[in-house]
C-alpha atoms as a PDB file:
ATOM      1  CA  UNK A   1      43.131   9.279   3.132  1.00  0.00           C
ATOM      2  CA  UNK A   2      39.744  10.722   4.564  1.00  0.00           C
ATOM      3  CA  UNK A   3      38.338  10.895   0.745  1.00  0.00           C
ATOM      4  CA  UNK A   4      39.076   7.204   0.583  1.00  0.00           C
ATOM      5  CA  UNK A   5      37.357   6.538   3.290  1.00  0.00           C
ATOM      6  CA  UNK A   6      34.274   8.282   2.043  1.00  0.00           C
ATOM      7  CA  UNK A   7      34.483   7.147  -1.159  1.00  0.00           C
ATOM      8  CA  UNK A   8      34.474   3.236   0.485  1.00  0.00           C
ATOM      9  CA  UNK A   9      31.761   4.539   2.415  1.00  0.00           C
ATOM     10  CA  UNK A  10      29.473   5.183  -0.601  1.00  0.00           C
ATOM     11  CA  UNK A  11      30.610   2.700  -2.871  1.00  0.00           C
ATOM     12  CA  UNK A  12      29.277  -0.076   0.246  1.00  0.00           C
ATOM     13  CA  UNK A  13      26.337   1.957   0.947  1.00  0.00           C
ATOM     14  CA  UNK A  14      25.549   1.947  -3.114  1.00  0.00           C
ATOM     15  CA  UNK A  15      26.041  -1.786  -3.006  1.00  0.00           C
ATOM     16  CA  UNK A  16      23.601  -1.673  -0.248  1.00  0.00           C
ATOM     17  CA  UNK A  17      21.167  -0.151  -1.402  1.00  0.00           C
ATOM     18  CA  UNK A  18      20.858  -1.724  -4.649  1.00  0.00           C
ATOM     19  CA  UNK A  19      20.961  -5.149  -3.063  1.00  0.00           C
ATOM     20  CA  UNK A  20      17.850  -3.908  -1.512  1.00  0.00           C
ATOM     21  CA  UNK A  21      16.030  -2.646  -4.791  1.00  0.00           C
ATOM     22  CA  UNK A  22      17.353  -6.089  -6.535  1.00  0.00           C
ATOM     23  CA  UNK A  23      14.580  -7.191  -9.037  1.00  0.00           C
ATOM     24  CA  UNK A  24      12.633  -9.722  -7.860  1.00  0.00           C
ATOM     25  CA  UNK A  25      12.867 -13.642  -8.626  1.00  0.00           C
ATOM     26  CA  UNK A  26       9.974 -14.684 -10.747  1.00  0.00           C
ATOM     27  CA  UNK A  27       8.690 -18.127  -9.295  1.00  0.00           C
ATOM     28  CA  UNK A  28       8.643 -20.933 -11.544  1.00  0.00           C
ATOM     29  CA  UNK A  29       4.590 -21.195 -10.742  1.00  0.00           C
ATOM     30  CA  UNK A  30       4.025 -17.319 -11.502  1.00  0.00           C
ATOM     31  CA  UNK A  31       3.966 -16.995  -7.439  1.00  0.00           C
ATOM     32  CA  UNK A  32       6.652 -14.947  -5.339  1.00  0.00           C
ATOM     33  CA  UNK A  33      10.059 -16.455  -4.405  1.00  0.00           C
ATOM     34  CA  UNK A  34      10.368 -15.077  -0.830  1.00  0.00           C
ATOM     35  CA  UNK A  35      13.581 -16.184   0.000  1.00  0.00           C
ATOM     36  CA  UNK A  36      16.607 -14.583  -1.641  1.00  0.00           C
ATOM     37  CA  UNK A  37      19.283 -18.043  -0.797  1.00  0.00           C
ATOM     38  CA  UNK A  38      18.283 -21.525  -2.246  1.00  0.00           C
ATOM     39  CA  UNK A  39      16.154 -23.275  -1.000  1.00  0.00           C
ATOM     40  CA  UNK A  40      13.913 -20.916  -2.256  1.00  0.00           C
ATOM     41  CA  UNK A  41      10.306 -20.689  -1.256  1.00  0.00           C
ATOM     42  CA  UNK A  42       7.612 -20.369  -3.621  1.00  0.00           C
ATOM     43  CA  UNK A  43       4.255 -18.411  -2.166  1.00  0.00           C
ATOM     44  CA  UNK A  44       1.851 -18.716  -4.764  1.00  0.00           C
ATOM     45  CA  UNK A  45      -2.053 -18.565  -4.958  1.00  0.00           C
ATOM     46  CA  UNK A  46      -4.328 -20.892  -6.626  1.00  0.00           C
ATOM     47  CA  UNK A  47      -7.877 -19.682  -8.609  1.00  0.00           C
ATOM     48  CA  UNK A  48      -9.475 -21.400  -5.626  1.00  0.00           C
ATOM     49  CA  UNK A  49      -7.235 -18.533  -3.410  1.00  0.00           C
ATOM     50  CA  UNK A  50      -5.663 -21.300  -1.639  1.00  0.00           C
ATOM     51  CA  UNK A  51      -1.854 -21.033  -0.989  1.00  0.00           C
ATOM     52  CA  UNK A  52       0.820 -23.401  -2.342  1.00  0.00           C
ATOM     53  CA  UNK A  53       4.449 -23.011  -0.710  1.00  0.00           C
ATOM     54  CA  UNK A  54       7.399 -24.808  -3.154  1.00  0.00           C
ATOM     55  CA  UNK A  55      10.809 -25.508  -2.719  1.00  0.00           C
ATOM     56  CA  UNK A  56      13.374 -25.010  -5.125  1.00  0.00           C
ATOM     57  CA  UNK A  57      17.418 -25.283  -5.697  1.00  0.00           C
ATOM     58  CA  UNK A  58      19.655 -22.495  -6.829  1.00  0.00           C
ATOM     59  CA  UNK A  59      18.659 -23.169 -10.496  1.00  0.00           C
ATOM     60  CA  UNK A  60      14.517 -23.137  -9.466  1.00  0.00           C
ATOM     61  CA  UNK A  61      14.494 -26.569 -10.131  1.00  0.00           C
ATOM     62  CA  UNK A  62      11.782 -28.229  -7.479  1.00  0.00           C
ATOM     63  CA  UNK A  63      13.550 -30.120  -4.625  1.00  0.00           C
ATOM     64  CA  UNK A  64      11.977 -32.384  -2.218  1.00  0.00           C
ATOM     65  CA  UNK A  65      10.771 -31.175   1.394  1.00  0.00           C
ATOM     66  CA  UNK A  66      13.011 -31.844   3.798  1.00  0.00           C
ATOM     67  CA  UNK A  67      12.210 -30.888   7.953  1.00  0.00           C
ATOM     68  CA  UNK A  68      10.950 -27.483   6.967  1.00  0.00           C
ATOM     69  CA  UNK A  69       7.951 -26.587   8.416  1.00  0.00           C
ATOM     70  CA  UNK A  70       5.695 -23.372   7.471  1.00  0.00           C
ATOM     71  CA  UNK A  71       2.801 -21.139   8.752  1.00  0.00           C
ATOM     72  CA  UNK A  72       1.197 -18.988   6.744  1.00  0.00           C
ATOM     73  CA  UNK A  73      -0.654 -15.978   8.530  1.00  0.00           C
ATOM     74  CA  UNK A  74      -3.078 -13.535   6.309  1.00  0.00           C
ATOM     75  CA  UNK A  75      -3.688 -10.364   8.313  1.00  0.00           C
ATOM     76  CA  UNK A  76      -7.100  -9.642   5.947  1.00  0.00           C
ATOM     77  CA  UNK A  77      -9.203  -6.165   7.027  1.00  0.00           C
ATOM     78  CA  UNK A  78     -11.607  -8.700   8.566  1.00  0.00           C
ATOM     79  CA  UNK A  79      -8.515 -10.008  10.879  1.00  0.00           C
ATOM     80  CA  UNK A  80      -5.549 -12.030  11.205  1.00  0.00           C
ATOM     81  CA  UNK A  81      -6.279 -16.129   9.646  1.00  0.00           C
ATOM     82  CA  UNK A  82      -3.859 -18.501  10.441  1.00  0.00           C
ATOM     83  CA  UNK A  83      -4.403 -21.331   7.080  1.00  0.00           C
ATOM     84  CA  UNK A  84      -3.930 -24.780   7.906  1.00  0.00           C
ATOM     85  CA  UNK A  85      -1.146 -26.354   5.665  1.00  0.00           C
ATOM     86  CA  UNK A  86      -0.899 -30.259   4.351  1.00  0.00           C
ATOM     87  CA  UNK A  87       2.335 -30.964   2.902  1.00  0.00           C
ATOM     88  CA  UNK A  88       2.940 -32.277  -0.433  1.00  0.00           C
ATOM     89  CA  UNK A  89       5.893 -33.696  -2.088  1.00  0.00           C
ATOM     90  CA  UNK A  90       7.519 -30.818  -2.615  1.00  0.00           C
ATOM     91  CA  UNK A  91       6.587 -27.759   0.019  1.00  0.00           C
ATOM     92  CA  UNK A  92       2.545 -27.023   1.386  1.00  0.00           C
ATOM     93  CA  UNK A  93      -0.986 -26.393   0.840  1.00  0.00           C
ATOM     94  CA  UNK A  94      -3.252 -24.786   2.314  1.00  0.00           C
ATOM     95  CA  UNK A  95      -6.342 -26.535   3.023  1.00  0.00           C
ATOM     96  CA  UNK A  96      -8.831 -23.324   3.234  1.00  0.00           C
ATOM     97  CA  UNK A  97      -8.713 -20.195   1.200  1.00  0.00           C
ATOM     98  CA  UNK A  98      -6.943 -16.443   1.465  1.00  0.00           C
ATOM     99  CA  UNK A  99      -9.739 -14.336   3.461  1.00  0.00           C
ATOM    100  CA  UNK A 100     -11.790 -12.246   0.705  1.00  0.00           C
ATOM    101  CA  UNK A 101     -10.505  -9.087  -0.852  1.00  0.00           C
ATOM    102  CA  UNK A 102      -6.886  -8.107  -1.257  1.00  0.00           C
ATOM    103  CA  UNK A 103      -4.567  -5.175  -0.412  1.00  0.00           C
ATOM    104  CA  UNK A 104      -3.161  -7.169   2.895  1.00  0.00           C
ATOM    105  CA  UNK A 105      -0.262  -8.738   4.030  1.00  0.00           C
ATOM    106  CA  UNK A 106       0.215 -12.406   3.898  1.00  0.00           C
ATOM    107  CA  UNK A 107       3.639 -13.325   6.980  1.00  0.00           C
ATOM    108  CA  UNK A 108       5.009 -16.687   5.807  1.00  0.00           C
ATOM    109  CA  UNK A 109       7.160 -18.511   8.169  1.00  0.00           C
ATOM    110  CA  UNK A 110       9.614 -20.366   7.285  1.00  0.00           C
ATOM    111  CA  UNK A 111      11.844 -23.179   9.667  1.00  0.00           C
ATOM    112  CA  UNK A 112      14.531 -25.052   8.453  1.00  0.00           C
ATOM    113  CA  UNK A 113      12.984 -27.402  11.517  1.00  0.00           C
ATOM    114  CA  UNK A 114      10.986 -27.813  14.363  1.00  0.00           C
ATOM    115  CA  UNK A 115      13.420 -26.447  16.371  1.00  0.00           C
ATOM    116  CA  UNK A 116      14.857 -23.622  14.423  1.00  0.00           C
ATOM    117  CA  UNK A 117      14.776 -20.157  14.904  1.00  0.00           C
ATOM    118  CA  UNK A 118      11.654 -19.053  12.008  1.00  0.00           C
ATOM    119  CA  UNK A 119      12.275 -17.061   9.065  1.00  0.00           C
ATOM    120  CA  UNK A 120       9.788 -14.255   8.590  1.00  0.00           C
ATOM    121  CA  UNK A 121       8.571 -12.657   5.020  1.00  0.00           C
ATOM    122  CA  UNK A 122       5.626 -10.654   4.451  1.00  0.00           C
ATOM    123  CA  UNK A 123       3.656 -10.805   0.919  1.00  0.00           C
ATOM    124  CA  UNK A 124       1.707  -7.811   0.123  1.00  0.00           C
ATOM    125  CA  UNK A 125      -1.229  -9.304  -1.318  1.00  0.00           C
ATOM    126  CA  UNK A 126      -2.873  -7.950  -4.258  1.00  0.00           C
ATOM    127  CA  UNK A 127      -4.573 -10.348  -7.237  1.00  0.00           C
ATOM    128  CA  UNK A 128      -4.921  -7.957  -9.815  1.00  0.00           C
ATOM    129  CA  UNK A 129      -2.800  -8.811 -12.692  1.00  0.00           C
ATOM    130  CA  UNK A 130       0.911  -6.613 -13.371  1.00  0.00           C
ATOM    131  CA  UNK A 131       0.053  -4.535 -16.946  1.00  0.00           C
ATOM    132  CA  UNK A 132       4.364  -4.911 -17.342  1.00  0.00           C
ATOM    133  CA  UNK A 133       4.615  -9.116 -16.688  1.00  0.00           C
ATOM    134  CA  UNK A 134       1.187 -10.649 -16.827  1.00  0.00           C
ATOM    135  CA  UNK A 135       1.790 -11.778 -13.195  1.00  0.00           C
ATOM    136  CA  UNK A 136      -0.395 -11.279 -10.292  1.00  0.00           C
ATOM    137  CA  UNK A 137       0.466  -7.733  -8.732  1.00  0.00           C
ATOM    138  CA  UNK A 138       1.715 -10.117  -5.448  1.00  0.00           C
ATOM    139  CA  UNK A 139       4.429 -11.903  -7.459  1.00  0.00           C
ATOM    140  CA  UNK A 140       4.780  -8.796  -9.796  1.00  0.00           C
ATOM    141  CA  UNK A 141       8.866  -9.382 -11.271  1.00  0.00           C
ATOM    142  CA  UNK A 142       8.760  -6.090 -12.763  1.00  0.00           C
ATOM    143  CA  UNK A 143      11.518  -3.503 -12.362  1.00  0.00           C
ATOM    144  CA  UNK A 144       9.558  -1.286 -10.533  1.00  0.00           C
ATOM    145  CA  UNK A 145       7.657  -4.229  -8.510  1.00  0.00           C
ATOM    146  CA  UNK A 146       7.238  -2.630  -4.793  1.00  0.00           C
ATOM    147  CA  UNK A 147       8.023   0.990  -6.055  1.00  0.00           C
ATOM    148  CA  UNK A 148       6.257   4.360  -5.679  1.00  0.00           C
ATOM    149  CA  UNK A 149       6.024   4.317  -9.586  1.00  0.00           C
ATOM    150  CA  UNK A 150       4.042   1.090  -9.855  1.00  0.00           C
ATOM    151  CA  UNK A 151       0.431   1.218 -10.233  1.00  0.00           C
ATOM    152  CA  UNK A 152      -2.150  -1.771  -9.613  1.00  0.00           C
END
């Protein structure tokens, strides 16, 4: 009975790690899905560096905004910028640019309303492009993406 119980142990805290490690979502844009449920959130950055936030079903297929609302924070070397955000059809844009530079961490917010309790997920951001996938390093879909063995 006690080596059941350790082998349920493991086999849940397998599962749980590998749920962790699960390969990114590639975004249908070439950004990063942040959100691992539908509606999935899109953060991707334009060659002007300014952020677009998109909204997709289960099957990435764009949806409609609804009452989500979304803040986008960069915390750049040169300090924290909170980017103003218009919103489009389907999710946000940013009016102004990222802050120059990369290797910093982008905190997008996400609120299924006003009045609900926010969503936090932080973006390392990094524009060089993944050797593996052709994607910017920040919405890298590689194997590896986020792992000691992959390089910039």
């Amino acid at each position: 009975m006690k080596l059941f119980k350790i082998a349920t142990l493991l086999s849940a805290l397998t599962l749980a790690v590998g749920g962790l490690c699960a390969k990114p979502i590639p975004g249908p844009k070439g950004g990063r899905i942040v959100t691992a449920d539908a509606p999935h959130v899109e953060f991707f950055v334009e060659k002007d560096r300014t952020v677009a936030i998109t909204f997709y079903d289960a099957a990435l297929k764009v949806i409609a905004l609804g009452a989500q609302v979304i803040s986008v924070v960069a915390e750049a070397k040169s300090g924290k910028v909170q980017l103003t955000l218009e919103k489009t059809a389907t999710g946000f844009s940013s009016k102004q640019p990222l802050p120059e530079g990369d290797d910093y961490t982008v905190v997008v917010q996400v609120r299924d309303s006003a009045g609900a309790k926010p969503k936090n997920y932080r973006v390392l951001f990094h524009d060089e492009i993944c050797r593996e996938c052709k994607r910017a390093e920040y919405a890298c879909s590689c194997d590896t993406a986020g792992g000691a063995g992959h390089k910039h």
